[in-house]
C-alpha atoms as a PDB file:
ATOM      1  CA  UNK A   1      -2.650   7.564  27.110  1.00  0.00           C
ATOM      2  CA  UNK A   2      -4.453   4.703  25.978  1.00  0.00           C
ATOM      3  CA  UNK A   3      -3.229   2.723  22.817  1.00  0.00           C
ATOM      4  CA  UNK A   4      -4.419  -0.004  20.453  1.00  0.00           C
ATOM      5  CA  UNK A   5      -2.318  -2.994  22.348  1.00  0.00           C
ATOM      6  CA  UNK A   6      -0.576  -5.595  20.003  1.00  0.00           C
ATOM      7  CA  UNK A   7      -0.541  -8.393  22.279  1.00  0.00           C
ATOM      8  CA  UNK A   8       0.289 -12.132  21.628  1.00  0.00           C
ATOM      9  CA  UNK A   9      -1.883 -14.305  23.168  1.00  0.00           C
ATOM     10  CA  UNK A  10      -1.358 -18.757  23.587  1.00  0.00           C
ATOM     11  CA  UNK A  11      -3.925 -20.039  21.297  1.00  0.00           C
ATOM     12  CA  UNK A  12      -6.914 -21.856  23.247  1.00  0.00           C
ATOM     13  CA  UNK A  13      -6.930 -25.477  23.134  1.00  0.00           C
ATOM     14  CA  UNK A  14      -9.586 -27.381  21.911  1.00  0.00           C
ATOM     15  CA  UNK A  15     -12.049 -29.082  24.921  1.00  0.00           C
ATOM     16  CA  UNK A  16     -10.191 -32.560  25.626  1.00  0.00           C
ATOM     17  CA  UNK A  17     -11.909 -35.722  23.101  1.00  0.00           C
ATOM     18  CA  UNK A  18     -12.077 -39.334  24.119  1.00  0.00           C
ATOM     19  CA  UNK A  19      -8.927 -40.760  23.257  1.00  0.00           C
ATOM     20  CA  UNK A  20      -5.692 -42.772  24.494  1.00  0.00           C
ATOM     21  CA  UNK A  21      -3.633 -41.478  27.196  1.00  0.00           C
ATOM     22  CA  UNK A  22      -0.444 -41.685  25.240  1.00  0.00           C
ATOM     23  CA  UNK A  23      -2.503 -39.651  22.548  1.00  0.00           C
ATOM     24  CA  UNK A  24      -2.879 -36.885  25.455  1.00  0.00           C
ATOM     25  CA  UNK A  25       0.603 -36.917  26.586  1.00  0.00           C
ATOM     26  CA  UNK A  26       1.949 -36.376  22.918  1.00  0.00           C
ATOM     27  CA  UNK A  27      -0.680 -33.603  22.944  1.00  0.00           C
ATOM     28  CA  UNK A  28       0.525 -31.994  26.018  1.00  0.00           C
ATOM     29  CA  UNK A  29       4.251 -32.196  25.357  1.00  0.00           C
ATOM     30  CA  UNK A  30       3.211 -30.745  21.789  1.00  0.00           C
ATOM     31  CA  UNK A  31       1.527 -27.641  23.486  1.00  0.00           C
ATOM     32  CA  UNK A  32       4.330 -27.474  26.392  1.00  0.00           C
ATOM     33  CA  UNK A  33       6.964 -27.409  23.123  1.00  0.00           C
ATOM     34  CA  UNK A  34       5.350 -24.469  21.544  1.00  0.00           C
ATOM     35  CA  UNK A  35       5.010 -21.919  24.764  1.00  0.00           C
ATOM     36  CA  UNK A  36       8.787 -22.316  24.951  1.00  0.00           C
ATOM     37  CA  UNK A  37       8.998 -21.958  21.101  1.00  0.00           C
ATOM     38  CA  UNK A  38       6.904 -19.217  21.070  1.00  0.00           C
ATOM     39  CA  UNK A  39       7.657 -16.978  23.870  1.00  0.00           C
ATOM     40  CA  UNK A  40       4.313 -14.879  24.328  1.00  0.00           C
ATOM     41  CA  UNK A  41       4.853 -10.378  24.586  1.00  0.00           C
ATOM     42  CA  UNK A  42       2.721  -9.697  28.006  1.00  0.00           C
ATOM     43  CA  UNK A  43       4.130  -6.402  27.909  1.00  0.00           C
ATOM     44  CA  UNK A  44       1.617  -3.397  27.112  1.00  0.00           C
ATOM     45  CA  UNK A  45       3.018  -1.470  24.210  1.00  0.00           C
ATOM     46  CA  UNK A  46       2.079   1.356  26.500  1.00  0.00           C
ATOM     47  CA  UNK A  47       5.542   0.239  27.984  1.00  0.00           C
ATOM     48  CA  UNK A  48       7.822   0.061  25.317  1.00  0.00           C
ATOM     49  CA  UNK A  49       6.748   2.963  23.874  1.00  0.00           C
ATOM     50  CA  UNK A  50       7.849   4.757  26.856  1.00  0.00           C
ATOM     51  CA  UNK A  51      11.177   3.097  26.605  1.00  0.00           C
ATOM     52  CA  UNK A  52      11.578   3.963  23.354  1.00  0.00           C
ATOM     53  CA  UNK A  53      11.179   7.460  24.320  1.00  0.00           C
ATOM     54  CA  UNK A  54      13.729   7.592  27.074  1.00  0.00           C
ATOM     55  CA  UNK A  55      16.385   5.507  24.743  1.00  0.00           C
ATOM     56  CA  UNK A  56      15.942   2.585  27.088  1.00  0.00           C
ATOM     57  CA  UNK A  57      17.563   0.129  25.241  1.00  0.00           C
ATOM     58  CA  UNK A  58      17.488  -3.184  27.860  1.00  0.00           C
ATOM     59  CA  UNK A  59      13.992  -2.230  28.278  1.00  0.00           C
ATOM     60  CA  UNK A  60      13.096  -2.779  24.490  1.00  0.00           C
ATOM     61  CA  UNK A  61      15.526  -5.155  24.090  1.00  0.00           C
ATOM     62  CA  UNK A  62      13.541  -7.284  26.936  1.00  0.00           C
ATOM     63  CA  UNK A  63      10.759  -6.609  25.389  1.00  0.00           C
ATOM     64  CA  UNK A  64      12.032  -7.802  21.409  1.00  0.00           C
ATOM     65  CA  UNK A  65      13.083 -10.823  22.962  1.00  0.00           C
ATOM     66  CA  UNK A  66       9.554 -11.429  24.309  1.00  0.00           C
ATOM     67  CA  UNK A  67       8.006 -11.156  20.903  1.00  0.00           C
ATOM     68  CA  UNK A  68       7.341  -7.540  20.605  1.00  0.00           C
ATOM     69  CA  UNK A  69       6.932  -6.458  17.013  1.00  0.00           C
ATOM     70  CA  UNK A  70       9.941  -4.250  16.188  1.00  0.00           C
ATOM     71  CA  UNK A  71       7.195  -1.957  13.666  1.00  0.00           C
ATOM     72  CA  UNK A  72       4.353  -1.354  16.049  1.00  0.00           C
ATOM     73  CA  UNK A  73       3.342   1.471  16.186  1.00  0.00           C
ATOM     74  CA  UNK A  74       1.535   3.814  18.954  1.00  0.00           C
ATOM     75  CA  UNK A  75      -2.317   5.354  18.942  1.00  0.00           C
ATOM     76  CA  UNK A  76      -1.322   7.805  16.431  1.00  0.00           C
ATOM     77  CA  UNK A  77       0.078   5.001  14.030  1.00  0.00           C
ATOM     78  CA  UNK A  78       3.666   6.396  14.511  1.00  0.00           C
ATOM     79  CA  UNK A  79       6.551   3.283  14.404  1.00  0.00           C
ATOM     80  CA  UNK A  80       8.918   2.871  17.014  1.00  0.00           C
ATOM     81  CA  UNK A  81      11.429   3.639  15.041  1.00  0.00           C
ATOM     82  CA  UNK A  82      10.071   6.718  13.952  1.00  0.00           C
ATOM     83  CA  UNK A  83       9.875   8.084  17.571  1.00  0.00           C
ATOM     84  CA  UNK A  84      13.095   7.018  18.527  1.00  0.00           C
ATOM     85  CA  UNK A  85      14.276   9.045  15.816  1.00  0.00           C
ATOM     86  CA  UNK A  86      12.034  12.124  17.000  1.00  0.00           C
ATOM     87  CA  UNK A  87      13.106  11.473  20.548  1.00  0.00           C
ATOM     88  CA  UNK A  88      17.440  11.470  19.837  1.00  0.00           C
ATOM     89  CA  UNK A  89      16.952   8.054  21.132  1.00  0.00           C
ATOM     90  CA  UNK A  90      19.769   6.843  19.637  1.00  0.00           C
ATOM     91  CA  UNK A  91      20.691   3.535  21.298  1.00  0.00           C
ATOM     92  CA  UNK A  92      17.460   1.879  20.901  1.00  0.00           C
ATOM     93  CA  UNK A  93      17.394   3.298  17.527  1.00  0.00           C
ATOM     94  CA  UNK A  94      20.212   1.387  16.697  1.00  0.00           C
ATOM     95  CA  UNK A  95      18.592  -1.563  18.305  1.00  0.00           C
ATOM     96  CA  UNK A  96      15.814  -1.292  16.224  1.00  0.00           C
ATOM     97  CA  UNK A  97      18.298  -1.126  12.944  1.00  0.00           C
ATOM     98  CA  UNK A  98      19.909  -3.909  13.562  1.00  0.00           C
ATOM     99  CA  UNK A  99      16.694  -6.135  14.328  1.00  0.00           C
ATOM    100  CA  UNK A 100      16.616  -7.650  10.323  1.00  0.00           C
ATOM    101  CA  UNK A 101      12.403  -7.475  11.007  1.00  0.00           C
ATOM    102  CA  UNK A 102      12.541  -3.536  10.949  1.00  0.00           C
ATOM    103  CA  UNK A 103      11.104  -1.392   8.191  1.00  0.00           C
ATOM    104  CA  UNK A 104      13.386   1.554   7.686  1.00  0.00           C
ATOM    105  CA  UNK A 105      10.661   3.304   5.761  1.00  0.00           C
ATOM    106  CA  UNK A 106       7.631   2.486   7.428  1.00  0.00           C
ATOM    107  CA  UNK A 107       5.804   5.828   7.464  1.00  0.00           C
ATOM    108  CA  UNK A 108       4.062   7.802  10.194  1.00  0.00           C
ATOM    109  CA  UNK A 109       0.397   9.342   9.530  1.00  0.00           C
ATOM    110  CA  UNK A 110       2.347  12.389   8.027  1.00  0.00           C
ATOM    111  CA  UNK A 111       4.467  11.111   5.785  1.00  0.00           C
ATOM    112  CA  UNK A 112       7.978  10.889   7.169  1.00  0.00           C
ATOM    113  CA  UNK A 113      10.227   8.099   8.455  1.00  0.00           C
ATOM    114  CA  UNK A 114      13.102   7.748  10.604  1.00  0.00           C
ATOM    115  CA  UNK A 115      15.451   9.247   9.013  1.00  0.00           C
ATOM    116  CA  UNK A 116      13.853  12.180   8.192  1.00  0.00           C
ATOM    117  CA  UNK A 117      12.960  13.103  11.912  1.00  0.00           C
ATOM    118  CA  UNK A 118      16.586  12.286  12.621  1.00  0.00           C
ATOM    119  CA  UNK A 119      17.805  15.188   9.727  1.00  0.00           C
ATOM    120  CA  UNK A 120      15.389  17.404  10.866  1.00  0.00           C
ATOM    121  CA  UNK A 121      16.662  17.257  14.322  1.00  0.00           C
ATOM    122  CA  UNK A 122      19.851  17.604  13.862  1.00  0.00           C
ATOM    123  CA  UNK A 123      21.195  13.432  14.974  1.00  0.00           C
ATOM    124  CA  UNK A 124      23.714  12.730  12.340  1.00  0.00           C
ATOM    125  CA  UNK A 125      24.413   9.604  14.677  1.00  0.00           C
ATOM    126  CA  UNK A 126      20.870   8.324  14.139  1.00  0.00           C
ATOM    127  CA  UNK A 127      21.064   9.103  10.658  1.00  0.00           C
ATOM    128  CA  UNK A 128      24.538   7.479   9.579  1.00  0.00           C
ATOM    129  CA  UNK A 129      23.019   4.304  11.565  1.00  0.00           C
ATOM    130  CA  UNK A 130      19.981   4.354   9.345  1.00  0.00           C
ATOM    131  CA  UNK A 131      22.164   4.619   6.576  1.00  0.00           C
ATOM    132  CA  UNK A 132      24.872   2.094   7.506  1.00  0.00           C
ATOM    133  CA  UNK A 133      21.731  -0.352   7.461  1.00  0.00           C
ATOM    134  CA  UNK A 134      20.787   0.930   4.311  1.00  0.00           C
ATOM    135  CA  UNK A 135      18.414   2.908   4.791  1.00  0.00           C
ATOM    136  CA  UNK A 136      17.008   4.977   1.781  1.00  0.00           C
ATOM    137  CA  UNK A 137      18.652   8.460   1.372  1.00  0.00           C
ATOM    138  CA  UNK A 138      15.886   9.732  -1.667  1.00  0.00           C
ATOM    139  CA  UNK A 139      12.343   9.516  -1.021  1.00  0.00           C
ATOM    140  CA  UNK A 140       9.735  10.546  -3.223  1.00  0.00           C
ATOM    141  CA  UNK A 141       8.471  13.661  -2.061  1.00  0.00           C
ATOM    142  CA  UNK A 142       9.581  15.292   0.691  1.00  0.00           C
ATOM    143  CA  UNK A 143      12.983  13.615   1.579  1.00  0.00           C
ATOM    144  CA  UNK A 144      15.565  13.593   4.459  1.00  0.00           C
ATOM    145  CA  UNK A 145      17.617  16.444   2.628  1.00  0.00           C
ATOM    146  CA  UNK A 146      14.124  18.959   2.669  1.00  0.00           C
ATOM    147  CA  UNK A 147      13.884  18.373   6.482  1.00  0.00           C
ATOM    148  CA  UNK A 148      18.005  18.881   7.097  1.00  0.00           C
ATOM    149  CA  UNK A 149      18.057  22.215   5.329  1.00  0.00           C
ATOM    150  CA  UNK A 150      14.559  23.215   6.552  1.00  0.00           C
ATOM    151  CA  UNK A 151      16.757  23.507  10.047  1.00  0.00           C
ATOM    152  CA  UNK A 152      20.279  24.532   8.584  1.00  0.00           C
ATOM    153  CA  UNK A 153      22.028  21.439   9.756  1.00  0.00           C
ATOM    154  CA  UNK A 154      25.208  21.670   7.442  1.00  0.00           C
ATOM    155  CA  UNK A 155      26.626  17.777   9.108  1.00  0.00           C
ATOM    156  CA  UNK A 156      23.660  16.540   7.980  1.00  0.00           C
ATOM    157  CA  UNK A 157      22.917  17.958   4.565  1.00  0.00           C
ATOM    158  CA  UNK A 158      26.842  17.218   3.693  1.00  0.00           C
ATOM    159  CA  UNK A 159      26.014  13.175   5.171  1.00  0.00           C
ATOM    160  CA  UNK A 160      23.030  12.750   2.401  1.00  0.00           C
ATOM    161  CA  UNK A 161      25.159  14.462  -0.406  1.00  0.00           C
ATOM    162  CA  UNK A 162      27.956  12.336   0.303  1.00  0.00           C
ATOM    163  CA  UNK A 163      25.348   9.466   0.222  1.00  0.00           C
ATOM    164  CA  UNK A 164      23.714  10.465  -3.359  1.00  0.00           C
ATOM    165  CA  UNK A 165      21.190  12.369  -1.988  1.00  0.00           C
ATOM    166  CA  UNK A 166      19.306  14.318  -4.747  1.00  0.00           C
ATOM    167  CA  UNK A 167      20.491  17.482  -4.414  1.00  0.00           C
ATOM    168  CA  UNK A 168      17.393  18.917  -5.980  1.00  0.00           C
ATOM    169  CA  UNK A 169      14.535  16.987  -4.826  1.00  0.00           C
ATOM    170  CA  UNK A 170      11.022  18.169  -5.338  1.00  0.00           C
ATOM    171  CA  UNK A 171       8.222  17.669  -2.662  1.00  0.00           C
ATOM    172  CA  UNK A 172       4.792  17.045  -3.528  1.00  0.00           C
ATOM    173  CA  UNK A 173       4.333  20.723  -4.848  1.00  0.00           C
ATOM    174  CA  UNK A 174       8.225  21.051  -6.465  1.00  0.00           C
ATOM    175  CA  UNK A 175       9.777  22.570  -3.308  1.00  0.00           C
ATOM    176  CA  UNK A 176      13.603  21.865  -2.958  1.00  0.00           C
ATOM    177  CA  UNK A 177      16.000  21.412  -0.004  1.00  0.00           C
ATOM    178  CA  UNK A 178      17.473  24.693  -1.361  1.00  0.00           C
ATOM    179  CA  UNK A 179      14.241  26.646  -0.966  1.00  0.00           C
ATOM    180  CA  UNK A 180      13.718  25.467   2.609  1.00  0.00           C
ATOM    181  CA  UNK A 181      16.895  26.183   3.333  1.00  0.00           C
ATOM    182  CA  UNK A 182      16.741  29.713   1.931  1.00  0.00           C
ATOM    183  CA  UNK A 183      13.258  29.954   3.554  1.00  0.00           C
ATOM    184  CA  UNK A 184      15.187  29.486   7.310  1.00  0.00           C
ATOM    185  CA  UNK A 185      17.331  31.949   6.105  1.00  0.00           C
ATOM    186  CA  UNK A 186      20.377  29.369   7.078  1.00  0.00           C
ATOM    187  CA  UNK A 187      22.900  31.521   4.690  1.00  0.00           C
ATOM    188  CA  UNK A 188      25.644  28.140   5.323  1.00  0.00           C
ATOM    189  CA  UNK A 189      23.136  25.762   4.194  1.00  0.00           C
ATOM    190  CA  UNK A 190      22.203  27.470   1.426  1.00  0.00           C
ATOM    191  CA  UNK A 191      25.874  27.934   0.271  1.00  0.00           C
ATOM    192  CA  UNK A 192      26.981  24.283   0.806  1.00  0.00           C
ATOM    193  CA  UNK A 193      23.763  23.208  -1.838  1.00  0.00           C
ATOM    194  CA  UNK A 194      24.502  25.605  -4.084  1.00  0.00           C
ATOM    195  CA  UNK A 195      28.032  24.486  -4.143  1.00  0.00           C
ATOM    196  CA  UNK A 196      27.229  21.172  -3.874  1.00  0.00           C
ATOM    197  CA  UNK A 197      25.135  21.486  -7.355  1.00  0.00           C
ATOM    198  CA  UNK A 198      21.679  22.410  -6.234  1.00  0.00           C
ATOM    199  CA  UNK A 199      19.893  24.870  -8.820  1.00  0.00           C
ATOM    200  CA  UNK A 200      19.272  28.010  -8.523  1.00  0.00           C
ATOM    201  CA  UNK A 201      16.884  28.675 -11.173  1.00  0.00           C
ATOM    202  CA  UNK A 202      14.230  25.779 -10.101  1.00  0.00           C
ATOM    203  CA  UNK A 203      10.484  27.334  -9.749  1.00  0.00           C
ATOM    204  CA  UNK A 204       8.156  24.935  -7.676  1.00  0.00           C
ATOM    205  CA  UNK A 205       4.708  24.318  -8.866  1.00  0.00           C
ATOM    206  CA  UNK A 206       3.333  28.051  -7.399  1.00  0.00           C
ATOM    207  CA  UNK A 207       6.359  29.503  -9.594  1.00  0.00           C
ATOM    208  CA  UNK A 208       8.468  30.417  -6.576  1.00  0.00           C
ATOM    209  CA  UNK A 209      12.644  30.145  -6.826  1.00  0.00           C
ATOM    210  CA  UNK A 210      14.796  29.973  -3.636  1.00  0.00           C
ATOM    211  CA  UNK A 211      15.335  33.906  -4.363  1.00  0.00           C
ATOM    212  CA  UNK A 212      11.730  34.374  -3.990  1.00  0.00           C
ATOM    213  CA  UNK A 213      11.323  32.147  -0.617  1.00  0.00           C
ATOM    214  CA  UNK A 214      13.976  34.055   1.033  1.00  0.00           C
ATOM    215  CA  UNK A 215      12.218  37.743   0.021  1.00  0.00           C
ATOM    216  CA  UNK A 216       8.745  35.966   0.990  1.00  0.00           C
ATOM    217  CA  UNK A 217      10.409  35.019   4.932  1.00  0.00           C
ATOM    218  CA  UNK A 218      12.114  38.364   5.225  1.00  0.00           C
ATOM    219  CA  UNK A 219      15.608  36.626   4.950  1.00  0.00           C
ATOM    220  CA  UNK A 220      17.194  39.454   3.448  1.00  0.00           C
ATOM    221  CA  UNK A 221      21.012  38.480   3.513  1.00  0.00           C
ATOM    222  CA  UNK A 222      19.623  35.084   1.590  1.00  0.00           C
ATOM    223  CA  UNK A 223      18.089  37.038  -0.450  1.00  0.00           C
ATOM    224  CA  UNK A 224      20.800  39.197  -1.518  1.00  0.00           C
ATOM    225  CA  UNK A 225      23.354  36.604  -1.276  1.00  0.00           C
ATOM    226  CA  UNK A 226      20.703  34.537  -3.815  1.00  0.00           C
ATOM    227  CA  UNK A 227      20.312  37.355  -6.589  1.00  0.00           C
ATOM    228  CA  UNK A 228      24.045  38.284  -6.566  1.00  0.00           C
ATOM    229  CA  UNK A 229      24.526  34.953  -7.797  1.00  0.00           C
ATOM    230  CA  UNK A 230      21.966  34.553  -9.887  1.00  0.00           C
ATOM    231  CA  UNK A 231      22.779  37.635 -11.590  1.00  0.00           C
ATOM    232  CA  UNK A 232      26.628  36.576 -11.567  1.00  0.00           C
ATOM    233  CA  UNK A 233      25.729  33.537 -13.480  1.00  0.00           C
ATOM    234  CA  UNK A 234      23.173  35.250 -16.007  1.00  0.00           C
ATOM    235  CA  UNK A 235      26.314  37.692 -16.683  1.00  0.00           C
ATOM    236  CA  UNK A 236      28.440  34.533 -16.937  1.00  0.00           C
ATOM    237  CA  UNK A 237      26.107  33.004 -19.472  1.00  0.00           C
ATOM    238  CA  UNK A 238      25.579  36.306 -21.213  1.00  0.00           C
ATOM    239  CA  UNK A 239      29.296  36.964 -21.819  1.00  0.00           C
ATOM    240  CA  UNK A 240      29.531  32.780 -22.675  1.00  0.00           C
ATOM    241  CA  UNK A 241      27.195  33.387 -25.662  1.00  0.00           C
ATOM    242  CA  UNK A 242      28.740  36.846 -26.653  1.00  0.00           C
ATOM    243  CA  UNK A 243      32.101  34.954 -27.152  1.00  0.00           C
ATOM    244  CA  UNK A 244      30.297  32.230 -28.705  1.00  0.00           C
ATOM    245  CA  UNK A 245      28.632  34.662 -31.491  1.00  0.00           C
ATOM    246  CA  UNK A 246      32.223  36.490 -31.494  1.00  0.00           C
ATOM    247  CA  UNK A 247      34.092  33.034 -32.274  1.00  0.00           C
ATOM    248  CA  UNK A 248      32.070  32.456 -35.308  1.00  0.00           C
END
């Protein structure tokens, strides 16, 4: 697969002028001082993109301390970091963290960063890493929390909540982590929001609730599960108000 190489190359030197020889000697110790200064990266980022992917972490760690750029990215624009979160490569992932050059959030062509391919696959030991390094847990639109519950992974949804993750996050069109989650028909998932505050009642921009998601997917134990509740809390506020017109 053929990429779009970042590679340092030694800047060409100027064709010799008349001068001194001590002028030429300064000159050459000058030039000798800044290859060792400067350590050029001969490696093809064909290379450490493979090492990303098989969590080769003395491979990229060769390769940082060559002068590869910890945020390239391959032929498809997508970081390093990125696909060592979509690849459970977890050691060079943390590599890549703790490398102070490293954009947590730098974005693939879709949308999503690292920590949002490691919640949607499941790594809560790539994503407590991210976060450890401070990381962002909220995003605007679609966030780490959409992709955890899109797959029902419980660890991970319960990480971001216990990290202030908003627990009812819109996407682009007002989508929530609830309604994916209810859309998977991941019944656990969609309990822990709901008891972890998310909201019921939210409509996204096409007017759809979680309720409506599940019934749409066939999920008909989410379903259920969703309008028993919803109609236990419409009683609940029903009899609220009838006590409160009753008190006065």
């Amino acid at each position: 697969m053929n990429t779009s190489p970042m590679v340092s190359t030694l800047n060409t030197t100027r064709g010799a002028r008349k001068g001194t020889a001590v002028r030429g000697l300064v000159a050459g110790a000058l030039l000798a001082a800044c290859a060792i200064a400067q350590p050029v990266w001969a490696a093809s980022v064909d290379s450490l993109i493979k090492a990303v992917k098989f969590d080769d972490v003395s491979a990229v760690k060769k390769q940082l301390a060559q002068g590869a750029d910890p945020n390239t990215v391959d032929n498809t624009g997508t970081p390093i970091l990125v696909i060592a979160a979509r690849e459970k490569s977890d050691k060079v992932g943390q590599l890549l963290a703790d490398n102070p050059k490293t954009d947590l959030e730098k974005l693939d062509p879709a949308g999503e960063n690292a920590m949002m391919l490691a919640a949607l696959n499941g790594d809560a030991t790539f994503v407590n890493l991210l976060i450890a390094k401070d990381a962002e847990v909220n995003k605007k639109g679609w966030t780490p929390l959409h992709y955890a519950a899109t797959n029902g992974h419980d660890d991970i949804v319960k990480i971001l909540v216990d990290h202030s993750a908003y627990i009812d996050a819109g996407s682009p069109n007002g989508t929530t982590p609830l309604m994916m989650a209810a859309r998977g028909g991941h019944l656990s998932t969609v309990k822990l929001l709901l008891d972890s505050g998310a909201d019921l009642r939210v409509k996204n921009q096409l007017g759809l609730t979680a309720v409506d998601f599940a019934q749409k997917y066939n999920e008909k134990d989410v379903a259920e599960g969703l309008k028993a509740r919803l109609d236990s809390m419409q009683q609940g506020g029903g009899a609220a108000q009838s006590g409160s017109n009753g008190a006065k």
